[in-house]
Every structure is written in structure tokens, then in C-alpha cells.
PDB file of N, CA and C in Angstrom:
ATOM      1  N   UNK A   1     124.836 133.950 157.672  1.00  0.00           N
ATOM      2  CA  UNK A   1     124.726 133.225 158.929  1.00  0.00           C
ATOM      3  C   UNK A   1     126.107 133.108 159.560  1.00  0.00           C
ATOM      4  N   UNK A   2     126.131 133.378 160.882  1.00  0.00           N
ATOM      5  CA  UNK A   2     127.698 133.387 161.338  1.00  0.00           C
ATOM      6  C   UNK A   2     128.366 132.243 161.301  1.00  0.00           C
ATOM      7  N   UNK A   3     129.518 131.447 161.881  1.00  0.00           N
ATOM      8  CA  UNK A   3     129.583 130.349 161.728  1.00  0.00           C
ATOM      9  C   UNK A   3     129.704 130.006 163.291  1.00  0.00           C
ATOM     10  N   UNK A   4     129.521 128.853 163.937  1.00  0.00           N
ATOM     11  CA  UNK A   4     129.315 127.939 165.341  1.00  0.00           C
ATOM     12  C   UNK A   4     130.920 128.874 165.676  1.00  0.00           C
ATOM     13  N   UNK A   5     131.035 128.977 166.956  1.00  0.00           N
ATOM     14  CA  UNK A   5     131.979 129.467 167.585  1.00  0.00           C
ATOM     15  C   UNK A   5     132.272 128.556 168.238  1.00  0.00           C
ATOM     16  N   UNK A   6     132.901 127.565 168.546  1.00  0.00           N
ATOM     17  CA  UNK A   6     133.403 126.345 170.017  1.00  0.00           C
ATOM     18  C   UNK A   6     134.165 127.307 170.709  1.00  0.00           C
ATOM     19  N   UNK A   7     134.236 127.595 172.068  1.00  0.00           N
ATOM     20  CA  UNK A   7     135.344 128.379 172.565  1.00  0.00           C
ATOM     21  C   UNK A   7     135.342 127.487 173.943  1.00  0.00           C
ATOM     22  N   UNK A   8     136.773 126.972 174.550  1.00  0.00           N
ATOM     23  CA  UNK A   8     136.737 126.208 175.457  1.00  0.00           C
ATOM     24  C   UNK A   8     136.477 124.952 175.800  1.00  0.00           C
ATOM     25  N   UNK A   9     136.392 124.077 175.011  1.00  0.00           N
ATOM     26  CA  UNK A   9     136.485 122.672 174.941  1.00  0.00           C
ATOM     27  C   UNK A   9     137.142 121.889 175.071  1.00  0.00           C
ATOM     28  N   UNK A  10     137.318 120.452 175.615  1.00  0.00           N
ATOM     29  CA  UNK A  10     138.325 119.663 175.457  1.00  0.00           C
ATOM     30  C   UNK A  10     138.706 118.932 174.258  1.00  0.00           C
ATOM     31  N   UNK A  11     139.641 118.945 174.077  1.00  0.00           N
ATOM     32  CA  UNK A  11     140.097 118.736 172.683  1.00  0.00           C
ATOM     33  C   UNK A  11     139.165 117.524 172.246  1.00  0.00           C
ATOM     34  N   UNK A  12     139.352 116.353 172.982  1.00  0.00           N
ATOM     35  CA  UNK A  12     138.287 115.213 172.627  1.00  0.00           C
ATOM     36  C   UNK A  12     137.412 115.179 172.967  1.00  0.00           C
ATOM     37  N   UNK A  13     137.021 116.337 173.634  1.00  0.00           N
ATOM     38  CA  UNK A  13     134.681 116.150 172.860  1.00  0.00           C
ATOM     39  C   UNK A  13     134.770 116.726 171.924  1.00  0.00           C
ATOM     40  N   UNK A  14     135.476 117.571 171.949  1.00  0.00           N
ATOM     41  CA  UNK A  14     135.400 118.461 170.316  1.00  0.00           C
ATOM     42  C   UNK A  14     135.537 117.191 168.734  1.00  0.00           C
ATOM     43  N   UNK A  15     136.773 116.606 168.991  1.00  0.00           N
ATOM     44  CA  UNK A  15     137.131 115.849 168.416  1.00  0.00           C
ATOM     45  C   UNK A  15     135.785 114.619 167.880  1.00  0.00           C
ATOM     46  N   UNK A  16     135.193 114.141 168.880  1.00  0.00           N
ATOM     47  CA  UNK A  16     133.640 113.519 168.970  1.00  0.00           C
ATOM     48  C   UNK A  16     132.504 114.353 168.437  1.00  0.00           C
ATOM     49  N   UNK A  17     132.670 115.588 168.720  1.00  0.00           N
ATOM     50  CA  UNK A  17     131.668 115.828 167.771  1.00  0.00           C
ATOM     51  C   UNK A  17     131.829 116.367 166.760  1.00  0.00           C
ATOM     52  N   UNK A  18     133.292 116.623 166.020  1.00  0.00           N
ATOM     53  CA  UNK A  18     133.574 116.260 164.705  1.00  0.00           C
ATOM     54  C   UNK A  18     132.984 115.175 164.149  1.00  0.00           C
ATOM     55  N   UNK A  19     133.615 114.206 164.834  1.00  0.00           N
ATOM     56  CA  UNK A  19     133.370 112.702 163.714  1.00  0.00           C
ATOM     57  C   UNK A  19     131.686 112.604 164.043  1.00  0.00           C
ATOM     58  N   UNK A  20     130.838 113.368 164.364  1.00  0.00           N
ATOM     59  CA  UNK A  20     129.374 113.123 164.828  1.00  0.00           C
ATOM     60  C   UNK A  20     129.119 114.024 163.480  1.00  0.00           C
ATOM     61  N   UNK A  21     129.581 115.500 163.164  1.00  0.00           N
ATOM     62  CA  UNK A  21     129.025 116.137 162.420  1.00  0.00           C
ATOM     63  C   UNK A  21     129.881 115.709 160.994  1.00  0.00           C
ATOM     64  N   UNK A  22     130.884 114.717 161.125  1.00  0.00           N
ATOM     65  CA  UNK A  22     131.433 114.138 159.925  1.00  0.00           C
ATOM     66  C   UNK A  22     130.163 112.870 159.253  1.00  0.00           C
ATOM     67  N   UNK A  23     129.413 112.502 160.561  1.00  0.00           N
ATOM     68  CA  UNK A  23     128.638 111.848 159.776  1.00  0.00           C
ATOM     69  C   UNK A  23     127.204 112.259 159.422  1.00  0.00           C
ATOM     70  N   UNK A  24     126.578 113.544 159.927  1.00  0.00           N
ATOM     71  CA  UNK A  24     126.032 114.285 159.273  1.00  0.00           C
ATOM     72  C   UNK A  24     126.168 114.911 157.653  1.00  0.00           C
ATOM     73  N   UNK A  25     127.369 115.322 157.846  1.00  0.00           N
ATOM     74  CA  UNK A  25     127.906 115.135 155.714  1.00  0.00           C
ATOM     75  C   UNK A  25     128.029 114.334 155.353  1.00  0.00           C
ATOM     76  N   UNK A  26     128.716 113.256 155.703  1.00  0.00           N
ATOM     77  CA  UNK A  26     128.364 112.074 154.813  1.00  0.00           C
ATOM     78  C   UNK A  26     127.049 111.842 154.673  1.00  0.00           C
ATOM     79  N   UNK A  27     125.850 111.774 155.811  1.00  0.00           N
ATOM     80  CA  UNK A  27     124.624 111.517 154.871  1.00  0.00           C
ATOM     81  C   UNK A  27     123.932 112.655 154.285  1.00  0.00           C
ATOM     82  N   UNK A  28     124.479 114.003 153.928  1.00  0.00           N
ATOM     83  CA  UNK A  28     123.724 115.042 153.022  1.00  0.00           C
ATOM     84  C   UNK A  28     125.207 115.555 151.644  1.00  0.00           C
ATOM     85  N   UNK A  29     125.894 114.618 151.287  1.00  0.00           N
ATOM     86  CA  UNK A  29     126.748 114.068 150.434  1.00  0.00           C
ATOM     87  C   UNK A  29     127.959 115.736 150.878  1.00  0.00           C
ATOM     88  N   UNK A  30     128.082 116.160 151.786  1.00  0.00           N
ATOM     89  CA  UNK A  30     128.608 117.269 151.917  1.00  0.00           C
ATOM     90  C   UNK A  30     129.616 117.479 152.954  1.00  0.00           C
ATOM     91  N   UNK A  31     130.899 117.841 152.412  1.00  0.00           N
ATOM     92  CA  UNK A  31     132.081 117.753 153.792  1.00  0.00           C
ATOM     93  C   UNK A  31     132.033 118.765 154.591  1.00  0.00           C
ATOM     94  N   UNK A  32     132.401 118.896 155.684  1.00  0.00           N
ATOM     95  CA  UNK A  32     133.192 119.829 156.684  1.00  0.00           C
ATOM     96  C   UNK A  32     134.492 120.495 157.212  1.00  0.00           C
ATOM     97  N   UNK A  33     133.991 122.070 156.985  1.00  0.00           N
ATOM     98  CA  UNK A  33     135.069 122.774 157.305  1.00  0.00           C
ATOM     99  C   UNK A  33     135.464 123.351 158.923  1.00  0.00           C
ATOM    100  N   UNK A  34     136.471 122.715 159.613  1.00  0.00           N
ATOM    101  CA  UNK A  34     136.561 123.011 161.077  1.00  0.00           C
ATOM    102  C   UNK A  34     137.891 124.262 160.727  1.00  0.00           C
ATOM    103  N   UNK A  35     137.332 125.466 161.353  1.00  0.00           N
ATOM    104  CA  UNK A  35     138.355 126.522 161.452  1.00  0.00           C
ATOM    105  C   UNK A  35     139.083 126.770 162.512  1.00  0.00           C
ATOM    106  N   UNK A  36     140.921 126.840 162.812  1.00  0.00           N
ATOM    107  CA  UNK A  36     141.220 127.622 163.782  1.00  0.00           C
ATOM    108  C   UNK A  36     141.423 128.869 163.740  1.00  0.00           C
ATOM    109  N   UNK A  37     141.444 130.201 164.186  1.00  0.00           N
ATOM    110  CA  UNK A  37     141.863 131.235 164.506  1.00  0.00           C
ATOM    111  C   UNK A  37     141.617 131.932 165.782  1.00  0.00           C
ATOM    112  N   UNK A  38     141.744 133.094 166.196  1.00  0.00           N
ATOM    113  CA  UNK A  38     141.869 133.746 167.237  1.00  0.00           C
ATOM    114  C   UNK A  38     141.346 135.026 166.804  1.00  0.00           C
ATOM    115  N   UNK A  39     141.159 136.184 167.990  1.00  0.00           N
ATOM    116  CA  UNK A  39     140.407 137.140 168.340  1.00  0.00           C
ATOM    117  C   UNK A  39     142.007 137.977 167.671  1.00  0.00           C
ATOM    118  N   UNK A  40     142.939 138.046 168.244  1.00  0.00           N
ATOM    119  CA  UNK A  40     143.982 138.727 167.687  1.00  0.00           C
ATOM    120  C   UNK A  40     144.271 138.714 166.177  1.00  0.00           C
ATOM    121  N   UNK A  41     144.312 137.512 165.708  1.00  0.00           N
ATOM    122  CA  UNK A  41     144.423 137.017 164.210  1.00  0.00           C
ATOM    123  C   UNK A  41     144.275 138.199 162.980  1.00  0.00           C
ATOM    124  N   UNK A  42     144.769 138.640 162.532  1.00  0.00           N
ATOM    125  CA  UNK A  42     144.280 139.897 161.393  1.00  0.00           C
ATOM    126  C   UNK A  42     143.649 139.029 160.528  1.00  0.00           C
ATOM    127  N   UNK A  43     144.467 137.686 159.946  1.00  0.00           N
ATOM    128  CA  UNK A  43     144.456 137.376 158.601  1.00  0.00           C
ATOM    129  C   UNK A  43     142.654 136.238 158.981  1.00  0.00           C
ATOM    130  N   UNK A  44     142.781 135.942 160.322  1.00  0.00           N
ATOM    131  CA  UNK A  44     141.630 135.343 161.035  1.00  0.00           C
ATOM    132  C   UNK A  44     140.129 136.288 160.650  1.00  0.00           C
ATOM    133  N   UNK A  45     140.353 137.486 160.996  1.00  0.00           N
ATOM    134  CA  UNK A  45     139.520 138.696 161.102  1.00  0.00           C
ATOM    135  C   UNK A  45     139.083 138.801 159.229  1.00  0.00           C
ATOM    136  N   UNK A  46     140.207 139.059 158.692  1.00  0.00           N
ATOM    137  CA  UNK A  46     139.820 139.135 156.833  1.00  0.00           C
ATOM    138  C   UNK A  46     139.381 137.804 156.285  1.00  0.00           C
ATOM    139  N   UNK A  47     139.158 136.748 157.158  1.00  0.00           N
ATOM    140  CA  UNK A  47     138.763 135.392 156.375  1.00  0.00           C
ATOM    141  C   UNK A  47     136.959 135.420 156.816  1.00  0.00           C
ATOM    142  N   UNK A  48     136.991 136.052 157.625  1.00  0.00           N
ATOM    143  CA  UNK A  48     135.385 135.287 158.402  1.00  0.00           C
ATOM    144  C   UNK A  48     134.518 136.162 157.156  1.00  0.00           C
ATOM    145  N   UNK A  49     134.816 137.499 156.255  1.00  0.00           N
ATOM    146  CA  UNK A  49     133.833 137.291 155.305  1.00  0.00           C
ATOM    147  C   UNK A  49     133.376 136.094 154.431  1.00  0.00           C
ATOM    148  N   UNK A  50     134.252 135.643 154.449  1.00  0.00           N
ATOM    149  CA  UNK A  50     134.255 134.442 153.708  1.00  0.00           C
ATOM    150  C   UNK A  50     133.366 133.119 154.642  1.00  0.00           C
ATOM    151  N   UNK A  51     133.219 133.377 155.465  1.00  0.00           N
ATOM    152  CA  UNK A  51     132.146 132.105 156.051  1.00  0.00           C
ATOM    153  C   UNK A  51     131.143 132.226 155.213  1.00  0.00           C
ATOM    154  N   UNK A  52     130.342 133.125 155.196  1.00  0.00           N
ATOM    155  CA  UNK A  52     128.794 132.474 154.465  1.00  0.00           C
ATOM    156  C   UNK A  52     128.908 131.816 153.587  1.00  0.00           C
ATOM    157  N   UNK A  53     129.778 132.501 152.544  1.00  0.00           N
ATOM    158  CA  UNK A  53     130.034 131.424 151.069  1.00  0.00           C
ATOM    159  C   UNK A  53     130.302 130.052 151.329  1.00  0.00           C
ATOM    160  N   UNK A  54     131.546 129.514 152.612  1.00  0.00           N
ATOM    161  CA  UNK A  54     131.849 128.769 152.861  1.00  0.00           C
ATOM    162  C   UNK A  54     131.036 128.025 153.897  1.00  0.00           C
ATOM    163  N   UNK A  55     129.427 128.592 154.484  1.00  0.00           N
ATOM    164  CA  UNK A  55     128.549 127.844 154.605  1.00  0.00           C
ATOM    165  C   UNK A  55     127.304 127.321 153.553  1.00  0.00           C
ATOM    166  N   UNK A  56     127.384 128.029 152.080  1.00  0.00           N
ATOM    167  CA  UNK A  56     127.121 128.093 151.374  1.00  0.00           C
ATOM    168  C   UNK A  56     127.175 126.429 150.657  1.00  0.00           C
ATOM    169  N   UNK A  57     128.251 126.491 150.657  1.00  0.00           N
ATOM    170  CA  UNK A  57     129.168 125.590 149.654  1.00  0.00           C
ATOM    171  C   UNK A  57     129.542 123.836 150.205  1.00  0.00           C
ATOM    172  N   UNK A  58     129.489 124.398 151.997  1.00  0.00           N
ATOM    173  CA  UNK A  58     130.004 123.463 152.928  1.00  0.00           C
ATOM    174  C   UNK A  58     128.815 123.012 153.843  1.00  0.00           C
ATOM    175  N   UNK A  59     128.401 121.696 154.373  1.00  0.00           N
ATOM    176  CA  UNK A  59     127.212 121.934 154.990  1.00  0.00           C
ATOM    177  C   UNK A  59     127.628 122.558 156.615  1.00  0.00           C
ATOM    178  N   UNK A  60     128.905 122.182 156.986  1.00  0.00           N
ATOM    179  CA  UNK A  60     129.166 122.886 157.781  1.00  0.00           C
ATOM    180  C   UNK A  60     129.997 123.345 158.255  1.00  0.00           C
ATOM    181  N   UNK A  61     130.352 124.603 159.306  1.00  0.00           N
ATOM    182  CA  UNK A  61     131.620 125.802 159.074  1.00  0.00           C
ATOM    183  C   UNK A  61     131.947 125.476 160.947  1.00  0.00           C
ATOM    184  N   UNK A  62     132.637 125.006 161.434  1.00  0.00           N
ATOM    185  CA  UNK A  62     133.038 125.139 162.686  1.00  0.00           C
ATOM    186  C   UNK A  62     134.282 126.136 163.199  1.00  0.00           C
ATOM    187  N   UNK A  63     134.058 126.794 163.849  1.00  0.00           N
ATOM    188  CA  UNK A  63     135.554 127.860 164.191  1.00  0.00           C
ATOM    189  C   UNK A  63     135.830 127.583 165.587  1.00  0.00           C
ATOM    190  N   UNK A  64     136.820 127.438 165.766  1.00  0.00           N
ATOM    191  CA  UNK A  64     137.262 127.131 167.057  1.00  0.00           C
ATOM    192  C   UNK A  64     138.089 128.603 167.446  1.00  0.00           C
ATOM    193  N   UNK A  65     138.221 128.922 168.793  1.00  0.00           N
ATOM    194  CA  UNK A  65     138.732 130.283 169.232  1.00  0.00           C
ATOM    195  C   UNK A  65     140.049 129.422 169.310  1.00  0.00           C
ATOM    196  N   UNK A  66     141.493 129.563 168.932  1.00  0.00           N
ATOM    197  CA  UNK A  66     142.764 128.721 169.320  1.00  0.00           C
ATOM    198  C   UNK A  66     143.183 129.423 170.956  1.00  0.00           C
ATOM    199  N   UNK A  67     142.496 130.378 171.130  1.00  0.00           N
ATOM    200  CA  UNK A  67     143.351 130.763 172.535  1.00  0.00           C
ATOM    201  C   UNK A  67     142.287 130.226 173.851  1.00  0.00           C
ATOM    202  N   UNK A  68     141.190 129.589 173.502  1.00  0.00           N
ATOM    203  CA  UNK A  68     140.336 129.239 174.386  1.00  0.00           C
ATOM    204  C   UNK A  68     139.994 127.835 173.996  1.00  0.00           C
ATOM    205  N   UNK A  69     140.792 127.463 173.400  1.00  0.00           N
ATOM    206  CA  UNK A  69     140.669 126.056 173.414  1.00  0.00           C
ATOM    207  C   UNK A  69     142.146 125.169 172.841  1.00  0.00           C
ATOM    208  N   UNK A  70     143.282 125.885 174.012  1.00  0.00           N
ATOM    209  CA  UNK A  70     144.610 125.308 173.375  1.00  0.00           C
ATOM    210  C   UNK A  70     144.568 123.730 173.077  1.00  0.00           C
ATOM    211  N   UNK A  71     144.242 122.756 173.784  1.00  0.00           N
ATOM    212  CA  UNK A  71     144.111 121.439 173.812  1.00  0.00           C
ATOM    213  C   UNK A  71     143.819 120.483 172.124  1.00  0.00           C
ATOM    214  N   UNK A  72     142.402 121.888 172.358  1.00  0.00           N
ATOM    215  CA  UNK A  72     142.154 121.241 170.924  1.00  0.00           C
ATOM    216  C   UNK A  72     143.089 121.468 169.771  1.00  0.00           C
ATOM    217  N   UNK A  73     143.930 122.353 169.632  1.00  0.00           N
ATOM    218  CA  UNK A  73     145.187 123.334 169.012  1.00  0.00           C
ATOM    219  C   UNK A  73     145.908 121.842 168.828  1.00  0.00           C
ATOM    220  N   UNK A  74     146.645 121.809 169.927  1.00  0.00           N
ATOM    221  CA  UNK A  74     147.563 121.130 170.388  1.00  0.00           C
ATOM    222  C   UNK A  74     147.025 119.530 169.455  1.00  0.00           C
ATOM    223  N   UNK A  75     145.761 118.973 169.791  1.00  0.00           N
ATOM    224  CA  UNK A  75     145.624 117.434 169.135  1.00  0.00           C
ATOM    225  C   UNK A  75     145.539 117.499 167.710  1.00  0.00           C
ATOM    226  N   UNK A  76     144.817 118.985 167.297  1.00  0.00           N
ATOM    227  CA  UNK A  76     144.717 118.679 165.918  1.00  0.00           C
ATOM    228  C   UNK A  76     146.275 119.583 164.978  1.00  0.00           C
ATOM    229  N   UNK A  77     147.165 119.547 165.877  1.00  0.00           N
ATOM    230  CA  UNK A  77     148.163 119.891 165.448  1.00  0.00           C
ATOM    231  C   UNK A  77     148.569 121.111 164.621  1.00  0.00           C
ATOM    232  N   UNK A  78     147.759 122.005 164.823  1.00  0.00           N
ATOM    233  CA  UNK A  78     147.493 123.609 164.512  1.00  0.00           C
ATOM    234  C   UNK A  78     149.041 124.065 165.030  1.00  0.00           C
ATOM    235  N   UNK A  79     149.785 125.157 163.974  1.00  0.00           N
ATOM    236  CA  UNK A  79     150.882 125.365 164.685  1.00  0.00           C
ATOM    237  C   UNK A  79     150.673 127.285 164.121  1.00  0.00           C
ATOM    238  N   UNK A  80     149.779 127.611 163.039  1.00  0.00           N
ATOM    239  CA  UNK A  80     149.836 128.821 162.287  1.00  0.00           C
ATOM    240  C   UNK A  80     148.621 128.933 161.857  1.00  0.00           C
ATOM    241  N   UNK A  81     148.175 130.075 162.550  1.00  0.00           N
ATOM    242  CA  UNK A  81     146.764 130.665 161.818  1.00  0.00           C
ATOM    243  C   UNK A  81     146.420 131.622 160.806  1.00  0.00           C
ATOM    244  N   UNK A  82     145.603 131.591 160.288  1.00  0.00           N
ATOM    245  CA  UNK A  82     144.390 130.781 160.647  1.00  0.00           C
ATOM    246  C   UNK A  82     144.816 129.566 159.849  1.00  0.00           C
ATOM    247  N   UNK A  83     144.112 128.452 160.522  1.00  0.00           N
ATOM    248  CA  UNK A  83     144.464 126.819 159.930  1.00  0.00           C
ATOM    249  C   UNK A  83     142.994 126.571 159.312  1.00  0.00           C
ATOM    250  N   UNK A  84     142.837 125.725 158.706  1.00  0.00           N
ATOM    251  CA  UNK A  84     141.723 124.874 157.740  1.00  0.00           C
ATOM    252  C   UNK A  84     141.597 124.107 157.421  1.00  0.00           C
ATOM    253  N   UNK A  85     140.833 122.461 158.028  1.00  0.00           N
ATOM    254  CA  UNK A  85     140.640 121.705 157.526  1.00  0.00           C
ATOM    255  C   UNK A  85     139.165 121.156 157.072  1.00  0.00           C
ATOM    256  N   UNK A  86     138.883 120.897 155.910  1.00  0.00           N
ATOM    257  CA  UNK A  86     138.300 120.322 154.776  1.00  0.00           C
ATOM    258  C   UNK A  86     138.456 118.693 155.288  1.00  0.00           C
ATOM    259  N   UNK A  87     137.316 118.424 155.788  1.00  0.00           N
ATOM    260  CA  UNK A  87     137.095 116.866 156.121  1.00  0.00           C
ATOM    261  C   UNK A  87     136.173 116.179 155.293  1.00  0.00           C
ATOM    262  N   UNK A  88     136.406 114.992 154.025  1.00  0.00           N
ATOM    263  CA  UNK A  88     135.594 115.142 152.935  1.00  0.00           C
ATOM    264  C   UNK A  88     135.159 113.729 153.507  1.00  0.00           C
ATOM    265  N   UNK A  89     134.246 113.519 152.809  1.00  0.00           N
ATOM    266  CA  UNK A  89     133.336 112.133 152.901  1.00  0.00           C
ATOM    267  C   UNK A  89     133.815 110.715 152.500  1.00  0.00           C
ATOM    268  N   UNK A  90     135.039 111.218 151.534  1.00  0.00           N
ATOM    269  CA  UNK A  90     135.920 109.880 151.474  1.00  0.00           C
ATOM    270  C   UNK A  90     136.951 109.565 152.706  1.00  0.00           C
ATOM    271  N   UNK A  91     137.166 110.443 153.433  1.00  0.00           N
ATOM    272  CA  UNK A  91     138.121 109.811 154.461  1.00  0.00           C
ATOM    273  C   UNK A  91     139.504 111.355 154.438  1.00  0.00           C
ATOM    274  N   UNK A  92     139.240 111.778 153.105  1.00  0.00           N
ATOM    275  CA  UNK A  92     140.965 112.626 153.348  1.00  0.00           C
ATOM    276  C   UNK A  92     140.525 114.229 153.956  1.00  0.00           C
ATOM    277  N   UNK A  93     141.297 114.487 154.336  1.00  0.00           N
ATOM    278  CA  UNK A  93     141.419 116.180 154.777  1.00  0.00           C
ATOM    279  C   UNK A  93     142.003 116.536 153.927  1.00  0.00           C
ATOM    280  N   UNK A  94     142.094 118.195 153.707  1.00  0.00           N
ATOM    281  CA  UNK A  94     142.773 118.997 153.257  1.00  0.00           C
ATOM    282  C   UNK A  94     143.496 119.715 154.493  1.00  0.00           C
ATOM    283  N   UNK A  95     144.563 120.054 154.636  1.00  0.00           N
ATOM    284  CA  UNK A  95     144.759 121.175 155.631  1.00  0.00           C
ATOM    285  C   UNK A  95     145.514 122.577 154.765  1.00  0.00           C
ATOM    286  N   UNK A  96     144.943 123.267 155.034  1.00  0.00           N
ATOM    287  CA  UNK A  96     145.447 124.735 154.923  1.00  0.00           C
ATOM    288  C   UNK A  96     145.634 126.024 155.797  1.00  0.00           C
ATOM    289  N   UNK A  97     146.245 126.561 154.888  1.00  0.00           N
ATOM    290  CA  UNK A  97     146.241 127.943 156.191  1.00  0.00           C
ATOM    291  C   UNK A  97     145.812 129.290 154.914  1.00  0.00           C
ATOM    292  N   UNK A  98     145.099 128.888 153.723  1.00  0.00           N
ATOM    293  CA  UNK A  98     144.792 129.884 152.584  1.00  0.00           C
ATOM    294  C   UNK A  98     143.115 129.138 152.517  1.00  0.00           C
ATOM    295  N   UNK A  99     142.238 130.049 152.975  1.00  0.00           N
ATOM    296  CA  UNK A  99     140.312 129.677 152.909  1.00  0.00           C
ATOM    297  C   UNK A  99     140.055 129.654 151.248  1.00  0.00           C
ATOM    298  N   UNK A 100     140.854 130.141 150.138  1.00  0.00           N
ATOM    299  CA  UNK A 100     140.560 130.831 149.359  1.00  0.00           C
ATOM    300  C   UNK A 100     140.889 128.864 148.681  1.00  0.00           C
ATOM    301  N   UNK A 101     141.741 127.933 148.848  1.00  0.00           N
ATOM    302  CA  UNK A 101     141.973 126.828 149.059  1.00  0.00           C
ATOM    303  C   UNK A 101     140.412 126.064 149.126  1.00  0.00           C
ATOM    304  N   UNK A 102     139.701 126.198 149.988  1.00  0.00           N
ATOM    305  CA  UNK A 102     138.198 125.595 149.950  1.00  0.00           C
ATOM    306  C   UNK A 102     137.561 125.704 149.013  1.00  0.00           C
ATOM    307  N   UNK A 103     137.562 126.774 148.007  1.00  0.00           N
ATOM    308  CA  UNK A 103     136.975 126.680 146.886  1.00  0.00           C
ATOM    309  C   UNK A 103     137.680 125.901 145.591  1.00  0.00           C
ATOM    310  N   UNK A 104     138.806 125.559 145.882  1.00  0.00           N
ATOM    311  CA  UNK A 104     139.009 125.115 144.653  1.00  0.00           C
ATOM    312  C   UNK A 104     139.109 123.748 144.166  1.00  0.00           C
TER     313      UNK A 104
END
């Protein structure tokens, strides 16, 4: 299954419907993975095999395009792609820029 594409959003609806689909995992005991990368991205391009597993595993996989939605870039403080954050049900993130990181 591919994963949700956001392309073009303002950083804070996006942001809102994070914490909307943050509370969707919390009630199916399961965190969320919001992705940045881009259409240029190589290392962006060699990660997206890795979505299914990581919809697999995650109840849900969000990818944001970073060049069509700088704003959102900019709030969630993305500086190097591809970025990864792991939003868990206790409250902490993970951030990364290695997917291979979500599994472990």
C-alpha cells in the first residue's frame, strides 16, 4: 500500500492533523511515522521500499513532499533528508534521518 502523500499544506493544518492521527494510535496502541523527503532525494527514492513494512509495523506512514510544503519543513524543523519522525503514544519522538532506525 503506498503511503498518504501531503503535498502543499500549511504547516499548521498539517501539524493538526498530526496530533488528530496521533490520537488515532493512541487508541489502536500504535505510533506514527510522519516522513520528509522530496522527488529529487536519491536516499528519499531507496527508502519508500521500505513503506509497506513500515505500514506494516506502524499504524500510520505520512510523507510529506519537503519542496511542496516548505512551511511545514521549516516548523517541524527538517534541515536533511530524508528526515523521520516516530511519534509514540507516550509523548516522545524519535527523529532520524536512517528508516532502518524505525525498526529497532
Amino acid at each position: 500500500m503506498k503511503a498518504v502523500r501531503w503535498v502543499g499544506l500549511v504547516g499548521a493544518v498539517l501539524v493538526c492533523f498530526v496530533l488528530a492521527a496521533m490520537g488515532l494510535a493512541g487508541a489502536t496502541q500504535r505510533p506514527l511515522v510522519v516522513a520528509f523527503g522530496a522527488d529529487w532525494c536519491m536516499q528519499c527514492a531507496i527508502d519508500e521500499q521500505y513503506y509497506p513494512l513500515v505500514r506494516q509495523r506502524w499504524v500510520n506512514l505520512i510523507v510529506i513532499d519537503a519542496d511542496e510544503a516548505p512551511e511545514t519543513v521549516k516548523a517541524w524543523g527538517v534541515t536533511k533528508l530524508p528526515t523521520y519522525f516516530l511519534l509514540r503514544q507516550d509523548g516522545t519522538t524519535l527523529k532520524t534521518h536512517d528508516i532502518q532506525d524505525l525498526f529497532k
